[in-house]
PDB file of N, CA and C in Angstrom:
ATOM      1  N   UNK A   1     144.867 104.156 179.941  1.00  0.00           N
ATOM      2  CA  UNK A   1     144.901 105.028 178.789  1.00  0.00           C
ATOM      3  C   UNK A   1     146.343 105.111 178.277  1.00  0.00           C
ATOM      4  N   UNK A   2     146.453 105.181 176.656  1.00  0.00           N
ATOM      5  CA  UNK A   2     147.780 104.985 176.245  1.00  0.00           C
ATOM      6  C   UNK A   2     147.538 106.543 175.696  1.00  0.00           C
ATOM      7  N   UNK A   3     148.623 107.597 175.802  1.00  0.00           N
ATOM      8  CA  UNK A   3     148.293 108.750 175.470  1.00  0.00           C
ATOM      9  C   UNK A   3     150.025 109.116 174.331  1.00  0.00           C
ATOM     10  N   UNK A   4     150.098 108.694 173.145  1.00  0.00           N
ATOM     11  CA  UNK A   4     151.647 109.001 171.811  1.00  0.00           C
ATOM     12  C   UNK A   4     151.449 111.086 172.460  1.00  0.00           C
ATOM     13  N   UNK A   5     152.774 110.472 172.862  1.00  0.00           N
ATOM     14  CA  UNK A   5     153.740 112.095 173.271  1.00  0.00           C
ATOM     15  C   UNK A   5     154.446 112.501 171.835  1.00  0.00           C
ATOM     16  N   UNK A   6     154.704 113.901 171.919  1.00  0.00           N
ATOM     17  CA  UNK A   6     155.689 114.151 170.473  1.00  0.00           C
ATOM     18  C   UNK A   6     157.168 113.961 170.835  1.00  0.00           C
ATOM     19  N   UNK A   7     157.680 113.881 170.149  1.00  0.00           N
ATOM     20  CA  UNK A   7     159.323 113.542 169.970  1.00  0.00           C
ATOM     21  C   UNK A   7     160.872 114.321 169.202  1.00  0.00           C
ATOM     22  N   UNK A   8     160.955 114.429 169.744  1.00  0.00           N
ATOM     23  CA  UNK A   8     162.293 115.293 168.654  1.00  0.00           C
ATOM     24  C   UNK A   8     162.892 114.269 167.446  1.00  0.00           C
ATOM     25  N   UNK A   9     162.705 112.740 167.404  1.00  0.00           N
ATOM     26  CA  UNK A   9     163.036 112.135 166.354  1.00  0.00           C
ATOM     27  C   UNK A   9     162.074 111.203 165.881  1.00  0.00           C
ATOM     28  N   UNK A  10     161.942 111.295 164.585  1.00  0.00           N
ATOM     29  CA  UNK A  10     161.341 109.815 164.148  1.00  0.00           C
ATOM     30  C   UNK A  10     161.362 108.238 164.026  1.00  0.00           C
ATOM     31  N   UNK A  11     162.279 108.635 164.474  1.00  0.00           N
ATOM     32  CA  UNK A  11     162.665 107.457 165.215  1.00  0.00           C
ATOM     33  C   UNK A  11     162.576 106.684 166.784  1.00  0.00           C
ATOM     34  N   UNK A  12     161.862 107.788 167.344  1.00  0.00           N
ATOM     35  CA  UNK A  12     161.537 107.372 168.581  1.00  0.00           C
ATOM     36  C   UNK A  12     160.206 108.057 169.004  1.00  0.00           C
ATOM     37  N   UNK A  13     159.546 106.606 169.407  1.00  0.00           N
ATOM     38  CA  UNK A  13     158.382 106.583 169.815  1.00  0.00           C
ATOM     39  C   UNK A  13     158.295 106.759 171.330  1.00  0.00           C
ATOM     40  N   UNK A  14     156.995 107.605 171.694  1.00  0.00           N
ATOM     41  CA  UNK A  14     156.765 108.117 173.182  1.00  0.00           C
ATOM     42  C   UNK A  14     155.657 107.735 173.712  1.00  0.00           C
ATOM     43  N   UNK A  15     155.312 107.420 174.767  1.00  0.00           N
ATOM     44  CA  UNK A  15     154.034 107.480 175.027  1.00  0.00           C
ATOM     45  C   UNK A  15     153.459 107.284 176.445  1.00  0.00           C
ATOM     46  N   UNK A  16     152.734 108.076 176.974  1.00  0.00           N
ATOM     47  CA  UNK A  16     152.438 107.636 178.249  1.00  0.00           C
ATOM     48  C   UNK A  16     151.631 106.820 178.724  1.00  0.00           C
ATOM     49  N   UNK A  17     151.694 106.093 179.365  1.00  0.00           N
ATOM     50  CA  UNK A  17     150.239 104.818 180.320  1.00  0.00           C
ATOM     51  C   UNK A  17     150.147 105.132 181.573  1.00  0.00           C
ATOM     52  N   UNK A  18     148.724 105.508 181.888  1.00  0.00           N
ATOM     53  CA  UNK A  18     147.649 105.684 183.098  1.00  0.00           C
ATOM     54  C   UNK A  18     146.825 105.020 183.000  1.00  0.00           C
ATOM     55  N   UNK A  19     146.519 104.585 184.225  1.00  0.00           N
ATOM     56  CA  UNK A  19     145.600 104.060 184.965  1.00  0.00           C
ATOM     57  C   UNK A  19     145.775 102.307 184.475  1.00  0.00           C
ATOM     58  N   UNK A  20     144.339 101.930 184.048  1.00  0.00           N
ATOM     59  CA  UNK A  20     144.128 100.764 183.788  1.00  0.00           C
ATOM     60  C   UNK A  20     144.121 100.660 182.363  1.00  0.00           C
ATOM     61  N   UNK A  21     145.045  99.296 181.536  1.00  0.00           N
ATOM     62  CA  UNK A  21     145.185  99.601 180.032  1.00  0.00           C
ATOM     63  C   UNK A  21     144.215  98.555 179.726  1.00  0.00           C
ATOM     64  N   UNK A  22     143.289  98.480 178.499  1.00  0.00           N
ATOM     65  CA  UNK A  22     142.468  97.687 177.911  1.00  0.00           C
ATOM     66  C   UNK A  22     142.805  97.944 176.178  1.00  0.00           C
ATOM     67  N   UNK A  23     141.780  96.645 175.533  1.00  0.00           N
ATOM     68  CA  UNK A  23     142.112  96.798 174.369  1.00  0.00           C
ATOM     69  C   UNK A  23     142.165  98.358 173.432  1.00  0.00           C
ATOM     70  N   UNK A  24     140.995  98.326 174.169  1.00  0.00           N
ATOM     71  CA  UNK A  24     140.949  99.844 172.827  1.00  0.00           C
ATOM     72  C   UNK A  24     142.287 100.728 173.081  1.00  0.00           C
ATOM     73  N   UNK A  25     142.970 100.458 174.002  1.00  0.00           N
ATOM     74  CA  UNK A  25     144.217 101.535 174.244  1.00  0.00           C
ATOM     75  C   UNK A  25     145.427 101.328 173.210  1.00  0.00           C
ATOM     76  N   UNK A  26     144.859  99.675 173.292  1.00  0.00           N
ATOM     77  CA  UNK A  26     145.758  98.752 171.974  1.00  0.00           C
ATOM     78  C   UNK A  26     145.855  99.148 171.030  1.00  0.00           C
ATOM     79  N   UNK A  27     144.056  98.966 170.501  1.00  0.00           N
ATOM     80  CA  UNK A  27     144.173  99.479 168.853  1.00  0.00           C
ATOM     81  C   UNK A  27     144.088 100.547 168.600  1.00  0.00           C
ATOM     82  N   UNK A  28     144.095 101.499 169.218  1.00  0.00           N
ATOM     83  CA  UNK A  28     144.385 102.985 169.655  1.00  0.00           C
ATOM     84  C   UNK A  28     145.858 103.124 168.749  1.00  0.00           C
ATOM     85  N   UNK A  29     146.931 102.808 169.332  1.00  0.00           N
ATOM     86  CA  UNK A  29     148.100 103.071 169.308  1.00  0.00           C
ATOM     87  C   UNK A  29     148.844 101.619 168.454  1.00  0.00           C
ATOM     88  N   UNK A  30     148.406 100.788 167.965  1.00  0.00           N
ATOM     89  CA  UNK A  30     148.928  99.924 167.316  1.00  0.00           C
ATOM     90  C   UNK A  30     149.571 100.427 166.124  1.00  0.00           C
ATOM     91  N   UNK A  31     148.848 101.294 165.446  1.00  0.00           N
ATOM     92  CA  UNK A  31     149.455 101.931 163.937  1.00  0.00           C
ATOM     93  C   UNK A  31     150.523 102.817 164.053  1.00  0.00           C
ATOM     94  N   UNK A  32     150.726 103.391 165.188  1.00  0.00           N
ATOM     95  CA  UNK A  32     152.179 103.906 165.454  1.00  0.00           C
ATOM     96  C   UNK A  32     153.241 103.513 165.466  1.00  0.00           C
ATOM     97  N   UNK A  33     152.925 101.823 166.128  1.00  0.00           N
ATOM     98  CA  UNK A  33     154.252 101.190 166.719  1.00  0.00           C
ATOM     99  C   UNK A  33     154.684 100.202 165.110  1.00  0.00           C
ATOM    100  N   UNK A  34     153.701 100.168 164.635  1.00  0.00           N
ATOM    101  CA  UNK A  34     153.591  99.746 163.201  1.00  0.00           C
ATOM    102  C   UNK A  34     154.749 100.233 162.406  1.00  0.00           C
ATOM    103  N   UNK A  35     153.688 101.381 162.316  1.00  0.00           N
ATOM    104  CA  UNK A  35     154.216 102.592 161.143  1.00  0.00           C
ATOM    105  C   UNK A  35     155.898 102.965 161.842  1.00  0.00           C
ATOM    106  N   UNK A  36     156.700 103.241 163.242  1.00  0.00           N
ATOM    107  CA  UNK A  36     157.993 103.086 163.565  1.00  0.00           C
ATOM    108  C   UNK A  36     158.549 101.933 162.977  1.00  0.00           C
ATOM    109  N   UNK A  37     158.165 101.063 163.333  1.00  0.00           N
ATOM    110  CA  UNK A  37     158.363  99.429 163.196  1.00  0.00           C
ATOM    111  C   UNK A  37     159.023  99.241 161.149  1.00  0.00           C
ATOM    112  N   UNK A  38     157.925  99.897 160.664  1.00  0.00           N
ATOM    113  CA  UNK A  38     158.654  99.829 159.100  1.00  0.00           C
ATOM    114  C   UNK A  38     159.427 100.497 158.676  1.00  0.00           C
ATOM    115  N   UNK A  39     159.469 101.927 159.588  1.00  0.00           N
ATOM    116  CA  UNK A  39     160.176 102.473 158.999  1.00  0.00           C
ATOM    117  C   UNK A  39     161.877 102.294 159.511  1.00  0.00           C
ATOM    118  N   UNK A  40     162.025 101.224 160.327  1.00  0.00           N
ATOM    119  CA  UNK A  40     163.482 100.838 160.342  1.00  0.00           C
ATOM    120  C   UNK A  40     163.839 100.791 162.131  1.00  0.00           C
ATOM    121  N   UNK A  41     164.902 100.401 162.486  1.00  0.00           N
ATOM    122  CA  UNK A  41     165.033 100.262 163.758  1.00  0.00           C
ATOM    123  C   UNK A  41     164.008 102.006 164.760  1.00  0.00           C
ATOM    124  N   UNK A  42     164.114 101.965 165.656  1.00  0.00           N
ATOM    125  CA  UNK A  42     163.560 102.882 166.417  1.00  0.00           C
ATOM    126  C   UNK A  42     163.789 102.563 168.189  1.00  0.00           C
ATOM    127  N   UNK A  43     163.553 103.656 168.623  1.00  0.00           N
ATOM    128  CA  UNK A  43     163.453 103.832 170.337  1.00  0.00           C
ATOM    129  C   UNK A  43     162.381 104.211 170.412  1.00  0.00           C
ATOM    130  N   UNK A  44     161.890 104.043 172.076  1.00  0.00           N
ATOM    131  CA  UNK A  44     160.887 104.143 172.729  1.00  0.00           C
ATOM    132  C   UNK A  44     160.701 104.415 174.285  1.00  0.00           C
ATOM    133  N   UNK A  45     159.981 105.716 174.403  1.00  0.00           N
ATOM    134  CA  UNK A  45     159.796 106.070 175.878  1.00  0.00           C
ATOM    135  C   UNK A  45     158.287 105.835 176.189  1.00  0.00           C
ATOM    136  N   UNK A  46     158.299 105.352 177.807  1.00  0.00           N
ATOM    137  CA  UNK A  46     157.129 105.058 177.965  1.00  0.00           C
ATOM    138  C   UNK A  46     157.340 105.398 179.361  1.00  0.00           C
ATOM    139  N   UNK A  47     156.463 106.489 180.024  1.00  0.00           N
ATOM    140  CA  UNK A  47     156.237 106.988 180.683  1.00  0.00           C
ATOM    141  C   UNK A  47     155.149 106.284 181.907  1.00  0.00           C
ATOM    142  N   UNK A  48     155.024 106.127 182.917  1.00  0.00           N
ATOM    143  CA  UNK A  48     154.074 105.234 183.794  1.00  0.00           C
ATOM    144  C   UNK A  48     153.676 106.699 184.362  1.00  0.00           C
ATOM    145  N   UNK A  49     152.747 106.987 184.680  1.00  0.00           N
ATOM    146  CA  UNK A  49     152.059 107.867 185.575  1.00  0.00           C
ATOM    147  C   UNK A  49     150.822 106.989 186.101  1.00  0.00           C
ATOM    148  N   UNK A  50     150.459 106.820 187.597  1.00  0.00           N
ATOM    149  CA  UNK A  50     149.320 106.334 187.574  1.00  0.00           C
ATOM    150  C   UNK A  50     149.084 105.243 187.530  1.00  0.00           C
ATOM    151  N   UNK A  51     150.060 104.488 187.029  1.00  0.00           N
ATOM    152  CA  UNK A  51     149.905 103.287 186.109  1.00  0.00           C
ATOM    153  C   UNK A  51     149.226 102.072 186.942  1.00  0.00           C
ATOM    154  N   UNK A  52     147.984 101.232 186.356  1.00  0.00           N
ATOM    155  CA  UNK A  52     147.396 100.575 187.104  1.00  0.00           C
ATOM    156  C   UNK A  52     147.601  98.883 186.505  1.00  0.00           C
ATOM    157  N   UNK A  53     148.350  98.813 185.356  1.00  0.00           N
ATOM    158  CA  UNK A  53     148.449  97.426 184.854  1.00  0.00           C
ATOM    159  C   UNK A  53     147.420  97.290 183.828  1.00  0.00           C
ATOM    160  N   UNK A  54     147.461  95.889 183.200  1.00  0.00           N
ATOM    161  CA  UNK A  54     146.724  95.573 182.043  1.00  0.00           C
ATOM    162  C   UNK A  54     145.220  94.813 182.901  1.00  0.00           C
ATOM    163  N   UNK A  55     144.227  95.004 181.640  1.00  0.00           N
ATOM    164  CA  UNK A  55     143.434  94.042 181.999  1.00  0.00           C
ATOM    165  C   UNK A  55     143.619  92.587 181.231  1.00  0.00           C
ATOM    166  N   UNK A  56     142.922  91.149 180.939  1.00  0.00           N
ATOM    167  CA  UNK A  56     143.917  90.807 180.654  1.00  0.00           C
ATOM    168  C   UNK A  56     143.756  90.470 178.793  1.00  0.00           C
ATOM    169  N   UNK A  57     143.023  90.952 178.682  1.00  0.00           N
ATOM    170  CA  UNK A  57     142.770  91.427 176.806  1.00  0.00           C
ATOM    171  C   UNK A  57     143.589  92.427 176.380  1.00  0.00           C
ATOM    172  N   UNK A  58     144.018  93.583 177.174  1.00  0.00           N
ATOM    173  CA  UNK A  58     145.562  94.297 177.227  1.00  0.00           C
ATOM    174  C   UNK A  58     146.665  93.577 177.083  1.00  0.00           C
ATOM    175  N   UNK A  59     146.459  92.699 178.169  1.00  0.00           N
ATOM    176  CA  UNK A  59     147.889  92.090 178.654  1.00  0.00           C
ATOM    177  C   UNK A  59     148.425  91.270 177.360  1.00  0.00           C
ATOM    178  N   UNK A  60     147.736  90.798 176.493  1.00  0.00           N
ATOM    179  CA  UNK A  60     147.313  89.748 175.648  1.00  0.00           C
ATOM    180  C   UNK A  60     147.988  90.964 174.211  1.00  0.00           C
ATOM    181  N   UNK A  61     146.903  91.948 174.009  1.00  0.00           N
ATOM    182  CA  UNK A  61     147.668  92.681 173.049  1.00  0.00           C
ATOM    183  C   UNK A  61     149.020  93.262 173.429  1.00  0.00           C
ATOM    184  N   UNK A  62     149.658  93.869 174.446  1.00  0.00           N
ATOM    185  CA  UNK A  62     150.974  94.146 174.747  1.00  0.00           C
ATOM    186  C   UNK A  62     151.610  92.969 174.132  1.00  0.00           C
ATOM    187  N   UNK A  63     151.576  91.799 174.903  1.00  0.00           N
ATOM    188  CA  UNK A  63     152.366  90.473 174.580  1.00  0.00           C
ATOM    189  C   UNK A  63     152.858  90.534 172.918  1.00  0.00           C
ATOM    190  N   UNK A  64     151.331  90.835 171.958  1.00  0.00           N
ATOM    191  CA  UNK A  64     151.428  90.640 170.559  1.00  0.00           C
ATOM    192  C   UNK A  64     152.322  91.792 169.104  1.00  0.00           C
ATOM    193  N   UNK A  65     152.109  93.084 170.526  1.00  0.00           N
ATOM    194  CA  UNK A  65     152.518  93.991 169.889  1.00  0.00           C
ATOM    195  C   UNK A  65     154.172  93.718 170.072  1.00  0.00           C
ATOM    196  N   UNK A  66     154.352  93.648 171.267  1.00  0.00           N
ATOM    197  CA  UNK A  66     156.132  93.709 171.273  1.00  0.00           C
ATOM    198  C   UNK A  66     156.538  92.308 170.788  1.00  0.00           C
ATOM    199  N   UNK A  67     156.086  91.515 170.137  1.00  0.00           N
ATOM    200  CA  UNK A  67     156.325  90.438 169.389  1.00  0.00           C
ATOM    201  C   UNK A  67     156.844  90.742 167.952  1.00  0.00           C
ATOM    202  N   UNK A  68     155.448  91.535 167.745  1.00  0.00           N
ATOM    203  CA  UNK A  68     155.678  92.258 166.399  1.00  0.00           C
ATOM    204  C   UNK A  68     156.417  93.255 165.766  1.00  0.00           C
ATOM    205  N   UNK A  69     156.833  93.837 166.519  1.00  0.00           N
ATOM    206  CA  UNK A  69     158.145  94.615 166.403  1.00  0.00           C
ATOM    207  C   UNK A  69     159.435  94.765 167.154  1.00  0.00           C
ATOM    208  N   UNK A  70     159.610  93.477 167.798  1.00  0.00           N
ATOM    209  CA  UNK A  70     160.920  93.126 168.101  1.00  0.00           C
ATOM    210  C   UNK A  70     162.232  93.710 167.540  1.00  0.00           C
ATOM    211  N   UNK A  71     162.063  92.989 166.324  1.00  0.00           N
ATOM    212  CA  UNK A  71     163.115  93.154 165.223  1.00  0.00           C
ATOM    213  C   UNK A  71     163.542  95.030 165.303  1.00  0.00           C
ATOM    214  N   UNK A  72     162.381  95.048 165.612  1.00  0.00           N
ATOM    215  CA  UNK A  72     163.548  97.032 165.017  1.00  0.00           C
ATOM    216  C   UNK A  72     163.067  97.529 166.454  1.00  0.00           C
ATOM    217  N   UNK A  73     163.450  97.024 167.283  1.00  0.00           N
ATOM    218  CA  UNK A  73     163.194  98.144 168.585  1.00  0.00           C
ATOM    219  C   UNK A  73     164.716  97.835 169.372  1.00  0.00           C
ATOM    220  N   UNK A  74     165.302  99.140 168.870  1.00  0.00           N
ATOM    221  CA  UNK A  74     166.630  99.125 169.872  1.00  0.00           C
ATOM    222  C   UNK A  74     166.534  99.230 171.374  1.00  0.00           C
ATOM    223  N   UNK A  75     165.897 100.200 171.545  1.00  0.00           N
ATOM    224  CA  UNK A  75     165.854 100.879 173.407  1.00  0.00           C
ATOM    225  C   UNK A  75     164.290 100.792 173.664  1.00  0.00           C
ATOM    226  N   UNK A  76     164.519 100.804 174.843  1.00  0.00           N
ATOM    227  CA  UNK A  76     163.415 100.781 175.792  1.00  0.00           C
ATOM    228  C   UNK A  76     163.663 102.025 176.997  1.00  0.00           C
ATOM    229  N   UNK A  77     163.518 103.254 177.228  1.00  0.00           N
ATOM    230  CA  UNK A  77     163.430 104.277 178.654  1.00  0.00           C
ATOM    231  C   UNK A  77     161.806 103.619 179.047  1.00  0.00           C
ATOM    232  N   UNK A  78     162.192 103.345 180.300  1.00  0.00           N
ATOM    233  CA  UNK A  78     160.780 103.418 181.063  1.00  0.00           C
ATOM    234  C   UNK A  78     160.970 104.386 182.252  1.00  0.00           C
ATOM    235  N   UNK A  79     160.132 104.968 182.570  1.00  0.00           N
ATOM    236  CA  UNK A  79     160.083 106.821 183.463  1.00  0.00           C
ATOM    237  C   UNK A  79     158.960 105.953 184.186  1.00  0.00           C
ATOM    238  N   UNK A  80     159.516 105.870 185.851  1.00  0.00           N
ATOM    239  CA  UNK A  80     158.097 105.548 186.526  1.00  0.00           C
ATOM    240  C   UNK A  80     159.123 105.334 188.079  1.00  0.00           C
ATOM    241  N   UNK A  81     158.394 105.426 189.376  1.00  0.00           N
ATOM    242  CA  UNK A  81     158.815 104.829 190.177  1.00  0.00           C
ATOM    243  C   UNK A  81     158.345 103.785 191.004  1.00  0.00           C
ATOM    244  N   UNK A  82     156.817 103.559 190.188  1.00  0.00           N
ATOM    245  CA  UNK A  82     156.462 102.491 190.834  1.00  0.00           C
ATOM    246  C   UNK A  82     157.065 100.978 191.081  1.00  0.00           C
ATOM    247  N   UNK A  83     156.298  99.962 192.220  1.00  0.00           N
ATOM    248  CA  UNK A  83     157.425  98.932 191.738  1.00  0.00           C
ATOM    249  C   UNK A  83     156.505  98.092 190.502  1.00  0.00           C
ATOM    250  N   UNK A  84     155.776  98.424 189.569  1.00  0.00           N
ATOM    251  CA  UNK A  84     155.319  98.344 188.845  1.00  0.00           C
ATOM    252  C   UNK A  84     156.227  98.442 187.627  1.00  0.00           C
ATOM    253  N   UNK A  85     156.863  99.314 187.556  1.00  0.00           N
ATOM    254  CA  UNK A  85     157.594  99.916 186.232  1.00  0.00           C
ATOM    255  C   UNK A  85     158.749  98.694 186.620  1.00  0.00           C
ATOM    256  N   UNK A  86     159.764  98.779 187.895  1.00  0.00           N
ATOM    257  CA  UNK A  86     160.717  97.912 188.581  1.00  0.00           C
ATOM    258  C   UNK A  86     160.117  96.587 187.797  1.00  0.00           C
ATOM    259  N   UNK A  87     159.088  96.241 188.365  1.00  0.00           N
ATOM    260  CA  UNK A  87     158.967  94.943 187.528  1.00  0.00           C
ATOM    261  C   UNK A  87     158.972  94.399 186.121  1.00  0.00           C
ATOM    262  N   UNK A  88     157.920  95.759 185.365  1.00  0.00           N
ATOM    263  CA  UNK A  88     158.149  95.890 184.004  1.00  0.00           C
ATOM    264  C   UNK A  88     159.925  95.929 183.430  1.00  0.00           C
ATOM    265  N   UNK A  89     160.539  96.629 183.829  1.00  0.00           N
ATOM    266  CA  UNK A  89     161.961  96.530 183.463  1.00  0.00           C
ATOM    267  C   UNK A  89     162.901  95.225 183.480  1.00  0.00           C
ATOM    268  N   UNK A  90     162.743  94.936 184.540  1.00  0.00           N
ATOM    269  CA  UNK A  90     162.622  93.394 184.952  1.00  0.00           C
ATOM    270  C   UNK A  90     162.475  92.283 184.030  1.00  0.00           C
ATOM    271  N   UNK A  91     161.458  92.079 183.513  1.00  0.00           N
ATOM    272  CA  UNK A  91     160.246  91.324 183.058  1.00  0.00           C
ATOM    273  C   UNK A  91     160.949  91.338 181.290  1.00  0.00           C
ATOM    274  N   UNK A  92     161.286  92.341 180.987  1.00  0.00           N
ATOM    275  CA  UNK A  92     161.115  92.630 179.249  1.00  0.00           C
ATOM    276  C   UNK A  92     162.774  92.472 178.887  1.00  0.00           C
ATOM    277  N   UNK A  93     163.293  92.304 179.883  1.00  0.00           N
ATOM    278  CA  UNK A  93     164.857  92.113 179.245  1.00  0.00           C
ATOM    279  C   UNK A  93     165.395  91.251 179.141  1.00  0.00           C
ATOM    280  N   UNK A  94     164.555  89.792 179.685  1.00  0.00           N
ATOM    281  CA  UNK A  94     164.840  88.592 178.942  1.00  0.00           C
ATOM    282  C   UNK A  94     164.253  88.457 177.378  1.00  0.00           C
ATOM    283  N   UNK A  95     163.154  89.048 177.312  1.00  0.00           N
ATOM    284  CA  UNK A  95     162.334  89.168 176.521  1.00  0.00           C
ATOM    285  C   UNK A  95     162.468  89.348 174.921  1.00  0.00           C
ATOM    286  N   UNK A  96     163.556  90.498 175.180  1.00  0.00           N
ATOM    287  CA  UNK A  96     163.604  91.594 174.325  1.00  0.00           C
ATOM    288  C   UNK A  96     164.930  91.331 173.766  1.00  0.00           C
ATOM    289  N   UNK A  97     165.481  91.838 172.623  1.00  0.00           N
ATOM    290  CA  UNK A  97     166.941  92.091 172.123  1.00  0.00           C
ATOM    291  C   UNK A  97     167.154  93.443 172.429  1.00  0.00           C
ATOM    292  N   UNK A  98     166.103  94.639 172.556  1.00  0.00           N
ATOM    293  CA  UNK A  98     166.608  95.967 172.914  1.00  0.00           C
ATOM    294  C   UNK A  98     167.515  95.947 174.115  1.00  0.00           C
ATOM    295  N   UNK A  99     167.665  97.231 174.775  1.00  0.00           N
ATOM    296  CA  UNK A  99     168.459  97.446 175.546  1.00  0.00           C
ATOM    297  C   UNK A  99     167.258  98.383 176.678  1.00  0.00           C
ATOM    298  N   UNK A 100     167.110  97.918 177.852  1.00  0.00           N
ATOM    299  CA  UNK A 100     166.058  98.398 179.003  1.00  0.00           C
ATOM    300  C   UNK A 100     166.638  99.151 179.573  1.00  0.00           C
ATOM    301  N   UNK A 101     166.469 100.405 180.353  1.00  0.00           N
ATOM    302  CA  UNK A 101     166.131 101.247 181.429  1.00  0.00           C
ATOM    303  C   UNK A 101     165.248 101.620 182.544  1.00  0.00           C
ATOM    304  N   UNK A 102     165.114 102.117 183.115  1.00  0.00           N
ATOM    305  CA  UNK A 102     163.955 102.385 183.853  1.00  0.00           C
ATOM    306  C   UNK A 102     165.213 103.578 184.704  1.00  0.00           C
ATOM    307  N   UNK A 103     163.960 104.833 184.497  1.00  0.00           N
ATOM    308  CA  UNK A 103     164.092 106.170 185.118  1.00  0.00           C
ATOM    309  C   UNK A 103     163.314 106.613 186.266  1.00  0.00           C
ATOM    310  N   UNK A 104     163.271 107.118 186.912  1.00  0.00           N
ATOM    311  CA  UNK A 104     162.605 107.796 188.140  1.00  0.00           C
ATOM    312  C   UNK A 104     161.854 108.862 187.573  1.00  0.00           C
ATOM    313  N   UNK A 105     160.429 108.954 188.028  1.00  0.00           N
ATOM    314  CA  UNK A 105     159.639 109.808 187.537  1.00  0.00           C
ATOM    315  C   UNK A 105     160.302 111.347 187.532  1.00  0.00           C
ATOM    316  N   UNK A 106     160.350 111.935 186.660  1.00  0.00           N
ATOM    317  CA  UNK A 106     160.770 113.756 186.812  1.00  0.00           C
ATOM    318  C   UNK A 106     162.356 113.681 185.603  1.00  0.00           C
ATOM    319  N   UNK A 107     162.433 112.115 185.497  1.00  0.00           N
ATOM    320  CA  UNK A 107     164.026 111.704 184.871  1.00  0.00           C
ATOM    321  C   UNK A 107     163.679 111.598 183.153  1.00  0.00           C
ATOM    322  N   UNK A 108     162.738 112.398 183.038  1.00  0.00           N
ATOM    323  CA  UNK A 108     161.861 112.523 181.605  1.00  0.00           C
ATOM    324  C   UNK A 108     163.288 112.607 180.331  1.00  0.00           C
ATOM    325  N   UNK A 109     163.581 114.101 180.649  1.00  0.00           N
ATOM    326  CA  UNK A 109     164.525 114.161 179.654  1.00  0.00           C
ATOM    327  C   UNK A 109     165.984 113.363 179.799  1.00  0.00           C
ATOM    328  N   UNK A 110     166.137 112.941 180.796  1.00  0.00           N
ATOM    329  CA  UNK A 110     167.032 112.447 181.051  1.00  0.00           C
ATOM    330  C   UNK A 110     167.500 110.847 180.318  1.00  0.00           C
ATOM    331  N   UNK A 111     165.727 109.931 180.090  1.00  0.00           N
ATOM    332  CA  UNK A 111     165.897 109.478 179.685  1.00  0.00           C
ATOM    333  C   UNK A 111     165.419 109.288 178.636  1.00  0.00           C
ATOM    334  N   UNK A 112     164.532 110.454 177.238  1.00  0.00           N
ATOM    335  CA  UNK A 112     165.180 110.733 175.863  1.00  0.00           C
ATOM    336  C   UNK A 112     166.353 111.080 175.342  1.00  0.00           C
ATOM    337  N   UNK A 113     167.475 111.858 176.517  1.00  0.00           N
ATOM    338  CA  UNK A 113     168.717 111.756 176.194  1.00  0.00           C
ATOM    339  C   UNK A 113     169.345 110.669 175.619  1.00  0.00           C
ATOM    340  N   UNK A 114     169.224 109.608 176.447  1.00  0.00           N
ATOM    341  CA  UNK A 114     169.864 108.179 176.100  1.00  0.00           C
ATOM    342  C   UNK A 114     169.408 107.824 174.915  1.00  0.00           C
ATOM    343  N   UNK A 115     167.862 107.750 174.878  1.00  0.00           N
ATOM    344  CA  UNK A 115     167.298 107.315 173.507  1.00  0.00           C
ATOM    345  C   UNK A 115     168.100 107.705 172.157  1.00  0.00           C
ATOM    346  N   UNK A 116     168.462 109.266 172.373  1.00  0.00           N
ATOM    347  CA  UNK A 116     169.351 110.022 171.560  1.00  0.00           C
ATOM    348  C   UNK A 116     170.350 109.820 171.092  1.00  0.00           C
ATOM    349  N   UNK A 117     171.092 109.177 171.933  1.00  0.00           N
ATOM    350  CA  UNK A 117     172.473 108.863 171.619  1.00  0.00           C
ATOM    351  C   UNK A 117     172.665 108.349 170.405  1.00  0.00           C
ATOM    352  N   UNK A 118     173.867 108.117 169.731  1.00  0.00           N
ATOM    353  CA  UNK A 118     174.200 107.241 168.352  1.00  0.00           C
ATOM    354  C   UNK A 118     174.290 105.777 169.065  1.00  0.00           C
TER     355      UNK A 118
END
């Protein structure tokens, strides 16, 4: 389940993932990352609770979504301690032109702080 958290900026997108992710979690939340995506660079927190991985029609839309908005995604906070998240962090910073993190679960605000920064 992909569950958009609120945010203190519009510019930064939140959101948490539990359990097991499938498509509909995709097109669930696709028009968000969209609608950030046009409206000019942006950040992003993503919270792991739970987190059980993609299935692989998930795995497939993740791949397409962070393709698609490359271009305007400065930061990445990932909040998790699994070695799940470890890997995700891992994994996306060859990937990516943003800039990755990964926080320890409870390190919530700690890491929208960063997002914050100039």
């Amino acid at each position: 389940m992909i569950e958009l958290l609120p945010t203190p900026s519009p510019r930064i997108l939140a959101l948490k993932a539990s359990g097991k992710l499938h498509d509909a979690d995709y097109q669930a939340c696709t028009p968000a990352f969209q609608k950030a995506a046009a409206a000019g660079p942006f950040r992003m927190l993503v919270v792991l609770e739970d987190f059980h991985g993609w299935d692989l029609h998930a795995a497939w839309d993740d791949l397409k979504l962070g393709w698609e908005v490359e271009g305007a995604l400065e930061r990445i906070a990932l909040v998790g301690d699994s070695s799940l998240a470890t890997w995700m962090t891992r994994l996306a910073k060859p990937f990516t032109k943003a800039q990755v993190r990964q926080y320890h679960a409870g390190e919530q605000a700690v890491a929208m702080a960063w997002l914050q920064e100039a």
